[in-house]
Protein backbone atom coordinates (compact mmCIF):
# COMPACT_ATOMS: atom_id res chain seq x y z
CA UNK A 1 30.25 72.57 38.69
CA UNK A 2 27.30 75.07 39.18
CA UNK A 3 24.71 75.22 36.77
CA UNK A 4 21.34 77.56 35.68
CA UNK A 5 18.46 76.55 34.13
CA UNK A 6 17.50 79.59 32.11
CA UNK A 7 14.15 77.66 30.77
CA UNK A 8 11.65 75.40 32.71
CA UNK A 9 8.28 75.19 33.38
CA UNK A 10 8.40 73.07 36.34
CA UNK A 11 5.08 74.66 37.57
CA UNK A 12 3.49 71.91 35.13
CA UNK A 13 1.68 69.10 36.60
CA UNK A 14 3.94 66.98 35.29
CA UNK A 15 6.24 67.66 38.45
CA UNK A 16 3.25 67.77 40.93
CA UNK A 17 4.09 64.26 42.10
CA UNK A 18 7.88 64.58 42.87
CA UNK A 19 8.57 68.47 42.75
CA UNK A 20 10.30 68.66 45.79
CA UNK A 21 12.44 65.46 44.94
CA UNK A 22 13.10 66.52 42.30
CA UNK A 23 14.42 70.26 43.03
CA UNK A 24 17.07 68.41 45.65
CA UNK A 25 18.34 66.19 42.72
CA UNK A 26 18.91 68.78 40.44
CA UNK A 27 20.86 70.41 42.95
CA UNK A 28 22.86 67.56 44.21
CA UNK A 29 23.77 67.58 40.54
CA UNK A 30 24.94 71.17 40.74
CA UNK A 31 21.38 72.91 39.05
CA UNK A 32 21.13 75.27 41.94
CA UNK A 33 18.59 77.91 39.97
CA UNK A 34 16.26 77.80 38.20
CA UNK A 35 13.96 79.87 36.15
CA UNK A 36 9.98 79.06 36.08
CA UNK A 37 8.16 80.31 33.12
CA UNK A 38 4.02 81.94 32.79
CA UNK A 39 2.67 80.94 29.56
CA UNK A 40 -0.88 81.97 30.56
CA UNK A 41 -2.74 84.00 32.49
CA UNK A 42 -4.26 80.75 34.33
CA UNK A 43 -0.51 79.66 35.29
CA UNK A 44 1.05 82.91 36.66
CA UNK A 45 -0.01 82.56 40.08
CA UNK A 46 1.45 79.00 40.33
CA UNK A 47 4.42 79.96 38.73
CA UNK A 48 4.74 83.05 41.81
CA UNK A 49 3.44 80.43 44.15
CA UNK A 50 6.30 77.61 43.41
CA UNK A 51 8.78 80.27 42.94
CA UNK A 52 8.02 82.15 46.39
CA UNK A 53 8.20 78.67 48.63
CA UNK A 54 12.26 78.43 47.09
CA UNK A 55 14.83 81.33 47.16
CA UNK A 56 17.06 79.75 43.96
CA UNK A 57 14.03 79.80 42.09
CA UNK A 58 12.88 82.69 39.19
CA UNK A 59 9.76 83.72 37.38
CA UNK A 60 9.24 85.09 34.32
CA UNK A 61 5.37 85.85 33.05
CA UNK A 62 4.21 85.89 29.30
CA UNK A 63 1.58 85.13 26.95
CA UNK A 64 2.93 82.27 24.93
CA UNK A 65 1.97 82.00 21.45
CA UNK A 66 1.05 78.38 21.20
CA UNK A 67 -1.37 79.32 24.02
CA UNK A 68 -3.37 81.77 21.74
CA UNK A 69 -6.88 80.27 21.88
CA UNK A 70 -6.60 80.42 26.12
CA UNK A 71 -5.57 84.02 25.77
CA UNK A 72 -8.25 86.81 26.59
CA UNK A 73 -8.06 90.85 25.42
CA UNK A 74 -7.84 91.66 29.23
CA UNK A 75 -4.97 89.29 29.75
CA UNK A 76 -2.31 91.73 28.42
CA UNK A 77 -3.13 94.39 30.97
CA UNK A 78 -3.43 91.22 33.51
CA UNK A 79 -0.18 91.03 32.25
CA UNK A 80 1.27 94.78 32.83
CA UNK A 81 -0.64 94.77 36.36
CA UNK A 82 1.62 91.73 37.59
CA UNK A 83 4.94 93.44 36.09
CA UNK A 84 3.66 96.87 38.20
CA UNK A 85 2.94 94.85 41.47
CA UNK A 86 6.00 92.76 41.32
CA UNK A 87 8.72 95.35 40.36
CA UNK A 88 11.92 95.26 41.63
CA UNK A 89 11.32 91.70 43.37
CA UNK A 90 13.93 90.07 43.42
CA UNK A 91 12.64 86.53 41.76
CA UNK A 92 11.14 88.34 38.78
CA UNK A 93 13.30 88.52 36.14
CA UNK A 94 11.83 88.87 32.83
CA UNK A 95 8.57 88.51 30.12
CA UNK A 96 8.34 85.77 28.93
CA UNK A 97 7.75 82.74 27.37
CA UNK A 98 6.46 85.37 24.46
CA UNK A 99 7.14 84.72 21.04
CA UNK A 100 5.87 83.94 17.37
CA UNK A 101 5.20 80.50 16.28
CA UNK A 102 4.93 79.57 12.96
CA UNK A 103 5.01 75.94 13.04
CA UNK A 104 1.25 75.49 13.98
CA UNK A 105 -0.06 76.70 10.79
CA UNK A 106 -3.30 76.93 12.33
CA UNK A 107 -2.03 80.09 14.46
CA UNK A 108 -2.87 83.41 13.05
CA UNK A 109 0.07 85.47 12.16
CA UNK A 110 -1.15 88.62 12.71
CA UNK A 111 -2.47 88.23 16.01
CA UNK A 112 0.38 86.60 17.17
CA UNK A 113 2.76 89.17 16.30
CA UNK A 114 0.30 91.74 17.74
CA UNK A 115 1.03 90.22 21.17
CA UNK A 116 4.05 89.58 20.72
CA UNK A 117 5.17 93.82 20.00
CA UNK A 118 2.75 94.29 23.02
CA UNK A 119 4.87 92.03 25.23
CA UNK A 120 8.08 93.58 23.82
CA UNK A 121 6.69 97.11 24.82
CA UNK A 122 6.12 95.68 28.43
CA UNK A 123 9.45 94.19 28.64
CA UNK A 124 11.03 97.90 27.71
CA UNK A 125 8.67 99.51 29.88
CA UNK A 126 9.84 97.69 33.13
CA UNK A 127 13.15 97.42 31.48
CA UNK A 128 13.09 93.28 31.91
CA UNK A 129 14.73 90.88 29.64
CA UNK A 130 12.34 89.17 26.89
CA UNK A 131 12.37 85.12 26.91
CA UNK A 132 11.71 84.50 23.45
CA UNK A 133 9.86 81.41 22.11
CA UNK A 134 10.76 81.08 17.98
CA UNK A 135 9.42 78.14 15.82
CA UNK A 136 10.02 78.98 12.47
CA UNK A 137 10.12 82.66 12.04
CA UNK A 138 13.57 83.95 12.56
CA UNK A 139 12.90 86.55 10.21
CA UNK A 140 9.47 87.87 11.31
CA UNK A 141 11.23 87.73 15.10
CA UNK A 142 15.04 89.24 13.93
CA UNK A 143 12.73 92.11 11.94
CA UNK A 144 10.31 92.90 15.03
CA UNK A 145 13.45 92.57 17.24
CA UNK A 146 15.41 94.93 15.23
CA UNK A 147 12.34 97.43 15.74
CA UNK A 148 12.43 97.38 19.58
CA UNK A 149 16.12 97.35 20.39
CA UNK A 150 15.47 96.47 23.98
CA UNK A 151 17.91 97.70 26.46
CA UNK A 152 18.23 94.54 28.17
CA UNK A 153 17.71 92.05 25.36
CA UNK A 154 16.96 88.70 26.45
CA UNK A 155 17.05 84.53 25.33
CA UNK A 156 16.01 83.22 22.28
CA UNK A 157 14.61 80.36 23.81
CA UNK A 158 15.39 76.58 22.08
CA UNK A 159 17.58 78.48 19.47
CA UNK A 160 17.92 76.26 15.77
CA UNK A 161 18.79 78.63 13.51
CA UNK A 162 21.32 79.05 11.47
CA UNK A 163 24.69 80.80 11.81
CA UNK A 164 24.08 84.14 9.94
CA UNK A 165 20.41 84.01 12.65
CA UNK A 166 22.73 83.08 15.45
CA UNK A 167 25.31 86.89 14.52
CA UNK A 168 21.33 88.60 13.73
CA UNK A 169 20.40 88.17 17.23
CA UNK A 170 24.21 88.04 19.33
CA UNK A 171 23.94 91.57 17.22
CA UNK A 172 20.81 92.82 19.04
CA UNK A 173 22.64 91.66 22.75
CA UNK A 174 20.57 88.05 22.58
CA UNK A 175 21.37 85.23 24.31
CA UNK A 176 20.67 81.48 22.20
CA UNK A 177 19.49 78.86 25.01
CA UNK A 178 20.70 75.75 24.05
CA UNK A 179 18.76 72.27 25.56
CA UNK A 180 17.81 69.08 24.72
CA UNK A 181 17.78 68.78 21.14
CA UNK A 182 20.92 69.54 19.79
CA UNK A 183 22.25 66.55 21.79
CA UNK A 184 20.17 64.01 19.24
CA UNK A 185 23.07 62.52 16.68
CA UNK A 186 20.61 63.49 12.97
CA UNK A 187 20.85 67.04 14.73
CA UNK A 188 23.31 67.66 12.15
CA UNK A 189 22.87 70.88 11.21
CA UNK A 190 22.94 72.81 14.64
CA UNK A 191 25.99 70.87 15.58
CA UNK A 192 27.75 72.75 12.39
CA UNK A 193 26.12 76.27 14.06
CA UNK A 194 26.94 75.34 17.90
CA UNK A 195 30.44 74.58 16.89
CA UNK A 196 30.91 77.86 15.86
CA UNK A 197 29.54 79.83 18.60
CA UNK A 198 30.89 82.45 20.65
CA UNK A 199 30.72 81.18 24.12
CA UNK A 200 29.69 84.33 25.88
CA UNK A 201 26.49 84.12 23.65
CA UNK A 202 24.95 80.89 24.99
CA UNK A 203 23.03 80.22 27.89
CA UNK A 204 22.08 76.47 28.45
CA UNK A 205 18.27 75.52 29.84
CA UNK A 206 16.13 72.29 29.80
CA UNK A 207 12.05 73.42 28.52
CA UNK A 208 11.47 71.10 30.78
CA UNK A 209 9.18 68.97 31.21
CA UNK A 210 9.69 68.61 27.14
CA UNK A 211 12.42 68.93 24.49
CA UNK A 212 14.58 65.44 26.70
CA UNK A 213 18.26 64.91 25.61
CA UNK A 214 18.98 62.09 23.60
CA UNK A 215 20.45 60.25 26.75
CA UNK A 216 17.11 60.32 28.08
CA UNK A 217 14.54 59.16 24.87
CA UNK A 218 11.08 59.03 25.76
CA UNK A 219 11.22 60.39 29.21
CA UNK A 220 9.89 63.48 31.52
CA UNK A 221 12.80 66.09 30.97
CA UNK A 222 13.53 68.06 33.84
CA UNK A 223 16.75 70.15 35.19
CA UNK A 224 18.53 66.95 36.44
CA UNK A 225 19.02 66.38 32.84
CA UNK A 226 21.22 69.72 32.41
CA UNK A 227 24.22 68.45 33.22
CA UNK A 228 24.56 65.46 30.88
CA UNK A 229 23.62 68.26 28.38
CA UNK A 230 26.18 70.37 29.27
CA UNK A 231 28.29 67.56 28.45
CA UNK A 232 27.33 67.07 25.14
CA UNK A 233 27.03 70.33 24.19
CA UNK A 234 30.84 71.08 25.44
CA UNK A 235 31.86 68.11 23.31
CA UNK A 236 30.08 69.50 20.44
CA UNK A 237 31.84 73.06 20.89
CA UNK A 238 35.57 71.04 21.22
CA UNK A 239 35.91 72.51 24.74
CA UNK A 240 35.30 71.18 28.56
CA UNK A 241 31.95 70.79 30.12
CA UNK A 242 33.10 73.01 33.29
CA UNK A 243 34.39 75.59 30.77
CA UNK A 244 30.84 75.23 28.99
CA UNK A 245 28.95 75.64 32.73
CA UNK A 246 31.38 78.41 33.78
CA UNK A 247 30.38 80.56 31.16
CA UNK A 248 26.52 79.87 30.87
CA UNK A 249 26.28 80.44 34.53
CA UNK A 250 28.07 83.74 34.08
CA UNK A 251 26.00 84.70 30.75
CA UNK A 252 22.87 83.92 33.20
CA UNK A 253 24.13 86.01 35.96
CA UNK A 254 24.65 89.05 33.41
CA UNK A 255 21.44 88.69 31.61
CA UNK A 256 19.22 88.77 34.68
CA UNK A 257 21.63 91.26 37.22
CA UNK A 258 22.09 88.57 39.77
CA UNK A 259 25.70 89.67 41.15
């Protein structure tokens, strides 16, 4: 069974003590790729590092919302300078983690979604996939989405919306990433939606180090964990887990051009 991880962040220091351990368990499991996401300018060039000492590994850069207060004016054309040096590489492969998040009430709206439409401009510029970060605003995302009708679409990242957000943005050519959480039992809800799924819509990832499984409460989450959520997720959608890994790892390859 091979597997992606469409979603990590294993640049965090969280990993710094057992990276490399960690990277060969993962792929004794059958993780062999990975992708590493920017959330900040400060991060990028440890995310390029990391990813340029490992062939199976990917980058993606972006200016993630939840970030806001670390992000500068001058880090959006930080931002369009790294997409101009690094085109065509082959371990780029998309913006991201950009977003809106509505959760943190503290966040201002408009600002947020002013960075967001300037990250979705990038991504159409260098015609990259968008790696989409969504807490609570489906609507102001599906709308702005709608709007921007990127060629190459991209992952709603974490997806828990509901079924009529799920055909909104399988509509528009998204991807839903599917992790840890809808393997916790009160996840009632997105059970009812992942059951009902078309399969070449989903893509499965890990946010590592956050968002663990429920078989692993409490702990560091990292890709090792992907294939006991595989597992559970393929139970949840009444079909096999290597059907399940067959067709996120094909989704993957689509999304990102890696034939």
């Amino acid at each position: 069974m091979e597997l992606i991880d469409s979603h990590t962040h294993l640049d965090f220091p969280d990993f710094d003590a057992d990276r490399s351990a960690l990277l060969a368990e993962s792929r004794a499991l059958g993780v062999r790729r990975m992708v590493v996401l920017g959330v900040h300018e400060g991060n990028w060039q440890r995310v390029w590092d990391l990813v340029q000492s490992d062939a199976d590994l990917y980058a993606a850069f972006g200016l993630h919302p939840v970030y806001f207060d670390q992000h500068r004016p001058e880090d959006l054309s930080a931002l369009g300078d790294w997409l101009t040096r690094l085109r065509g590489h082959r371990q780029l492969c998309a913006v991201g983690e950009i977003g809106l998040d509505y959760f943190i009430e503290t966040l201002d709206r408009e600002r947020q979604q002013a960075l967001f439409e300037a990250q979705l401009q990038l991504a159409a510029d260098f015609e990259l996939p968008a790696l989409i970060h969504v807490r609570r605003s489906h609507a102001a995302v599906i709308s702005t989405l709608k709007r921007f009708k990127l060629k190459r679409a991209g992952i709603i990242h974490a997806f828990a919306g509901s079924r009529e957000e799920a055909r909104e943005y399988i509509k528009l050519g998204f991807k839903l990433g599917l992790g840890g959480a809808p393997t916790w039992p009160q996840a009632l809800r997105m059970h009812r939606v992942i059951a009902q799924l078309p399969l070449e819509s989903i893509v499965l990832e890990t946010d590592s180090p956050d968002m663990a499984p429920a078989m692993f409460p409490g702990q560091r989450n990292s890709p090792a964990h992907l294939p006991a959520i595989c597992e559970v997720l393929a139970e949840l959608m009444s079909i096999t887990t290597q059907q399940l890994a067959r067709q996120s790892t094909a989704n993957i390859e689509e999304l990102f051009d890696w034939h």
